[in-house]
C-alpha atoms as a PDB file:
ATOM      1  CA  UNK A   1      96.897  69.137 146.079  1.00  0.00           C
ATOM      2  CA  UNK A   2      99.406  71.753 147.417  1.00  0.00           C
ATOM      3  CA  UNK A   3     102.370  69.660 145.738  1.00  0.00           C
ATOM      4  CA  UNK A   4     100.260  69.589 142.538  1.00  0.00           C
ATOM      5  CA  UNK A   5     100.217  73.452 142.596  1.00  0.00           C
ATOM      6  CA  UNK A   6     103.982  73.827 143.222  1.00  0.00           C
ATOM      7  CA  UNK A   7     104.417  71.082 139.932  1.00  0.00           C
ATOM      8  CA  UNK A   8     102.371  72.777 138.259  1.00  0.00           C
ATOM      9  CA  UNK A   9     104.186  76.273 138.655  1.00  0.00           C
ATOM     10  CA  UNK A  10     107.397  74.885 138.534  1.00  0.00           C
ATOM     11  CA  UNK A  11     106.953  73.741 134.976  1.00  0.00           C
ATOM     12  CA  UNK A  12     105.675  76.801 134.109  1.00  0.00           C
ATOM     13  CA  UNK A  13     108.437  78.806 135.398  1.00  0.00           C
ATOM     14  CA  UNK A  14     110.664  76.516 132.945  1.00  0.00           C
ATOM     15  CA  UNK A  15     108.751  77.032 129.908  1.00  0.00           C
ATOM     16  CA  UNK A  16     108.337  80.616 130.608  1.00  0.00           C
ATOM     17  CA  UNK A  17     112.506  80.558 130.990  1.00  0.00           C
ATOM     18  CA  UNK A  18     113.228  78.466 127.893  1.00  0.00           C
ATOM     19  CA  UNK A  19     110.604  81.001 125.590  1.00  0.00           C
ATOM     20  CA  UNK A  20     112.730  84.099 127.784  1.00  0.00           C
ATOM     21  CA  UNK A  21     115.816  82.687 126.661  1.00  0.00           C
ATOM     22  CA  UNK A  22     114.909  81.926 123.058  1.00  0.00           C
ATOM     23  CA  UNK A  23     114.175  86.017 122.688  1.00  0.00           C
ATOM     24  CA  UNK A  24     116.930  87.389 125.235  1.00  0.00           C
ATOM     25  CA  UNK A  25     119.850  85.487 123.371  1.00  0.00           C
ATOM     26  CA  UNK A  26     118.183  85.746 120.044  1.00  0.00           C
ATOM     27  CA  UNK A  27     121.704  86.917 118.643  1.00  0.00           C
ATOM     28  CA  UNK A  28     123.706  83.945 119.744  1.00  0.00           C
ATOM     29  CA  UNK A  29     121.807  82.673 116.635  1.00  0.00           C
ATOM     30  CA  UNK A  30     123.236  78.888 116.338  1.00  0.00           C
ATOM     31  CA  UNK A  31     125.189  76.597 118.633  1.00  0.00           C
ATOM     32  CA  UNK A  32     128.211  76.864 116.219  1.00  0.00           C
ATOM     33  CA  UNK A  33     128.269  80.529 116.604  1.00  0.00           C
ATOM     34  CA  UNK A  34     129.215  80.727 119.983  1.00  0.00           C
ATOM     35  CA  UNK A  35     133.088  81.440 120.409  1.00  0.00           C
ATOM     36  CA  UNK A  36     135.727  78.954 121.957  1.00  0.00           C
ATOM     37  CA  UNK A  37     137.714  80.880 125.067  1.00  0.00           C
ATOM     38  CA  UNK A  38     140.527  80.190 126.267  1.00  0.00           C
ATOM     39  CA  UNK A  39     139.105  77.636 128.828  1.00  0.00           C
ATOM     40  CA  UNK A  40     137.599  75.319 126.552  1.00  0.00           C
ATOM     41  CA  UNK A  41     139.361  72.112 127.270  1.00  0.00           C
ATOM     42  CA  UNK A  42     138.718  72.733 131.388  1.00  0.00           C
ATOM     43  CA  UNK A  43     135.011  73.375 130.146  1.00  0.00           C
ATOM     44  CA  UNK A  44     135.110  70.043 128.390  1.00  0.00           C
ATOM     45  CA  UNK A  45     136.742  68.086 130.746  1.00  0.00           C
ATOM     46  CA  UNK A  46     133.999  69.720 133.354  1.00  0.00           C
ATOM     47  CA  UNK A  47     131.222  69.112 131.112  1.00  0.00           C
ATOM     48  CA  UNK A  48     132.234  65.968 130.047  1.00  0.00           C
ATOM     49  CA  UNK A  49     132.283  64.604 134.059  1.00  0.00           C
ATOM     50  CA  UNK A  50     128.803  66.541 134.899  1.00  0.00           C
ATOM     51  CA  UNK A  51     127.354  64.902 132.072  1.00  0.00           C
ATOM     52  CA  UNK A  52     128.173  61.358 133.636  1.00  0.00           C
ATOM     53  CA  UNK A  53     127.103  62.800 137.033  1.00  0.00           C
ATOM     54  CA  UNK A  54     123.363  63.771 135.755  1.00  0.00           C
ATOM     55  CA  UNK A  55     122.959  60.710 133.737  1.00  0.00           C
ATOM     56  CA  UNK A  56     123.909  58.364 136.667  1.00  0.00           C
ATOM     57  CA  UNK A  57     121.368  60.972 139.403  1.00  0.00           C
ATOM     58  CA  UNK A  58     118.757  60.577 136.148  1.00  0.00           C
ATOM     59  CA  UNK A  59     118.974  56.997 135.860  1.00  0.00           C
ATOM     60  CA  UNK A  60     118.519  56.352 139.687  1.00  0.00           C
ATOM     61  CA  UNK A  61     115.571  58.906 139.723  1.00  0.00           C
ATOM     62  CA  UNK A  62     113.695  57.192 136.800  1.00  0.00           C
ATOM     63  CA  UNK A  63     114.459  53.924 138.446  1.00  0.00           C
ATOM     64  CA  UNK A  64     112.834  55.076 141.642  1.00  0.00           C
ATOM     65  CA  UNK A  65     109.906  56.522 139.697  1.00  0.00           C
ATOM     66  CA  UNK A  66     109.160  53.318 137.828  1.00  0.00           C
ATOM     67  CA  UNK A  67     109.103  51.398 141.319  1.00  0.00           C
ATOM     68  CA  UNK A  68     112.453  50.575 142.283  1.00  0.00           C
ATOM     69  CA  UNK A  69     113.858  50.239 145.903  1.00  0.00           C
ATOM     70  CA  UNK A  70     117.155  50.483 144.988  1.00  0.00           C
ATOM     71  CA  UNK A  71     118.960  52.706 147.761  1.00  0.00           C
ATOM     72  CA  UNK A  72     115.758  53.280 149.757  1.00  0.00           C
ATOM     73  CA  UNK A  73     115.193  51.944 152.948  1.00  0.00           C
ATOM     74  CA  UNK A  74     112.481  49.771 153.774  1.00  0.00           C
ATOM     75  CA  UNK A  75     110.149  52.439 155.799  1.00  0.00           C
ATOM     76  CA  UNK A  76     111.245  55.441 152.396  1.00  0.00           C
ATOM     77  CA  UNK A  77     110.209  52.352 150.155  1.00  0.00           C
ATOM     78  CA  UNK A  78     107.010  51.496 151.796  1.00  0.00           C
ATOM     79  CA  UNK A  79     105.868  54.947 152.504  1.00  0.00           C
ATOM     80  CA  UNK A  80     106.111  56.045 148.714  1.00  0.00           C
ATOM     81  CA  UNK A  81     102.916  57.270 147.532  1.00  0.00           C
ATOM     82  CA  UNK A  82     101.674  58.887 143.562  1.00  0.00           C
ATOM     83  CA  UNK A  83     103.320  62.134 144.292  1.00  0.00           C
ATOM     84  CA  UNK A  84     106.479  60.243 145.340  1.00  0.00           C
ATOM     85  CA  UNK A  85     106.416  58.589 141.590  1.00  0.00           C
ATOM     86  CA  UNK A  86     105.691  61.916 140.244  1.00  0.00           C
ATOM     87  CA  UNK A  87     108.862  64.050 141.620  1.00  0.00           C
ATOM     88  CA  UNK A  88     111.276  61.428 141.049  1.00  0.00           C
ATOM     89  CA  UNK A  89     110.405  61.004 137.783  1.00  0.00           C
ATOM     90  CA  UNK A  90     109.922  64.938 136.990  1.00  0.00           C
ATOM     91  CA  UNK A  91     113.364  65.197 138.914  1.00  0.00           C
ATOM     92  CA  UNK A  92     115.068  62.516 136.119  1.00  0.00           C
ATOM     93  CA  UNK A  93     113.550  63.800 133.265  1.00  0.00           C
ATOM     94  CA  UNK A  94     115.407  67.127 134.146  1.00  0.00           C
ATOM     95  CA  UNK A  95     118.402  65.756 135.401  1.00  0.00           C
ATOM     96  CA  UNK A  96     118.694  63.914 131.398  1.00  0.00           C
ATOM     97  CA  UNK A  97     117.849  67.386 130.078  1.00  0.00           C
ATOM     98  CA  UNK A  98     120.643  68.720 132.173  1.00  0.00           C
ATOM     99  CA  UNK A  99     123.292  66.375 131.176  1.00  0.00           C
ATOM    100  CA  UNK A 100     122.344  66.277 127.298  1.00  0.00           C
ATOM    101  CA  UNK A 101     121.719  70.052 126.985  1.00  0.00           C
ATOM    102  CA  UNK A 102     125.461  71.001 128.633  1.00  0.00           C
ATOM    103  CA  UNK A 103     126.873  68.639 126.336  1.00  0.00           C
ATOM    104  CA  UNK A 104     125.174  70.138 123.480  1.00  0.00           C
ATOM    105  CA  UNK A 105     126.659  73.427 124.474  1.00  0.00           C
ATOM    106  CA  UNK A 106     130.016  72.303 125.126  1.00  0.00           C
ATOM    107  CA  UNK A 107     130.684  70.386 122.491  1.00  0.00           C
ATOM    108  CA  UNK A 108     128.833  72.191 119.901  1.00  0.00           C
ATOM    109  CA  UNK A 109     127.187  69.302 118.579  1.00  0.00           C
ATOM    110  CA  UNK A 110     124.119  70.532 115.881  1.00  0.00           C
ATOM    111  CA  UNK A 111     126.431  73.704 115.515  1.00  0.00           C
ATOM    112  CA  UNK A 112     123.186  74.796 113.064  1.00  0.00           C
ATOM    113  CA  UNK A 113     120.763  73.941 116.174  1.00  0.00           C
ATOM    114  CA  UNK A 114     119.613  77.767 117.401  1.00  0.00           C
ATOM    115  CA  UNK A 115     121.674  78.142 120.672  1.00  0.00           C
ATOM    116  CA  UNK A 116     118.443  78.863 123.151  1.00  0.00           C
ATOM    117  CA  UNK A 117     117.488  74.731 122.784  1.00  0.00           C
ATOM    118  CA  UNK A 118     120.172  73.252 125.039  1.00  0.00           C
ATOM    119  CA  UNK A 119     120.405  76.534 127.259  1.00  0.00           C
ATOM    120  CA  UNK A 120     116.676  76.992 128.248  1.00  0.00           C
ATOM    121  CA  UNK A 121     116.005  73.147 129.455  1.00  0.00           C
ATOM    122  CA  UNK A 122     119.824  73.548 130.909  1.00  0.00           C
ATOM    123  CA  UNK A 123     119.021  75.800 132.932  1.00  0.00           C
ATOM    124  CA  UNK A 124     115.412  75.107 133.523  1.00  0.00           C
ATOM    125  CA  UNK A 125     116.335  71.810 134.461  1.00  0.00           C
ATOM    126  CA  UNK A 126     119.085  73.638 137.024  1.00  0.00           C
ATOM    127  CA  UNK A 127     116.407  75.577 138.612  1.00  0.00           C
ATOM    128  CA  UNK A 128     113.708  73.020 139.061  1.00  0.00           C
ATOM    129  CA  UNK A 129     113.182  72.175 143.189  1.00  0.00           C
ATOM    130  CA  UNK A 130     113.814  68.464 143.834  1.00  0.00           C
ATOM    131  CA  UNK A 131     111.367  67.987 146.553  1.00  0.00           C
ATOM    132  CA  UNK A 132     110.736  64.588 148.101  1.00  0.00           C
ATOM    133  CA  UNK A 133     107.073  64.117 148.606  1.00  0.00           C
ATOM    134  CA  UNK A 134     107.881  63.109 152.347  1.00  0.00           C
ATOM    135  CA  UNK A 135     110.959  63.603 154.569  1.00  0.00           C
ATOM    136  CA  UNK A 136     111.866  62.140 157.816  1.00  0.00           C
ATOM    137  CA  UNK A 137     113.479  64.189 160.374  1.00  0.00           C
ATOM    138  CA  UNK A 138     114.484  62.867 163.687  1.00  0.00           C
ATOM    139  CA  UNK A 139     112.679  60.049 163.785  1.00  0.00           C
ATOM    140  CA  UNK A 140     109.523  61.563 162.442  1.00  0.00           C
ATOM    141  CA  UNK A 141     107.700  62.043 159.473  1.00  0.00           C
ATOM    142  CA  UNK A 142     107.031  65.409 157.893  1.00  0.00           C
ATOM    143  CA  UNK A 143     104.705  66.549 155.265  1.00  0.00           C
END
């Protein structure tokens, strides 16, 4: 129930950033708006390879969360319970966000999309804990 609580809040805490960021940055209007610095190819090579880091970390989560074993050990596979499901799939639904919303950014794409849509779940998805139902520490397992 305690883990439920902390879901719960940190969703909240994400919407409530994504509406925050919507009215702070109100006059970064559109996507297309933002200016190009001088960095911009660095920031596109960089975006470009975190991109292919989330999607790979999101695919793996969302694997686990639909009831794959794939890089689990046998005792992590077998001691999975609901709330195991639950964070790995919360954790690659925001690691997706992640990589789609910095390429959005980036790369301007929907230059007419309002500039707060890829930043808020960006950086929502940035600050949400990734919290493994269970952990095992030194040979025993903590709740």
């Amino acid at each position: 129930m305690v883990y439920a609580g902390f879901a719960w809040q940190g969703a909240m805490l994400i919407l409530a950033f994504v509406l925050y960021a919507r009215v702070r940055w109100a006059f970064t209007s559109r996507t297309g708006d933002v200016p190009r610095g001088a960095t911009h190819p660095v920031q596109l090579v960089l975006a470009n390879g975190a991109a292919v880091l989330a999607l790979a970390v999101a695919a793996l989560h969302l694997a686990h969360a639909s009831g794959s074993t794939v890089g689990l050990a046998a005792e992590a596979a077998a001691a999975r319970n609901t709330s195991a499901y639950l964070v790995e799939g919360s954790n690659g639904v925001l690691a997706l966000l992640a990589g789609v919303g910095i390429v959005l950014m980036v790369h301007r794409i929907g230059a007419r999309r309002p500039f707060w849509l890829p930043l808020g779940p960006t950086w929502g998805a940035r600050s949400w804990p990734a919290v493994p139902s269970r952990r095992r520490s030194a040979g025993r397992t903590t709740s």
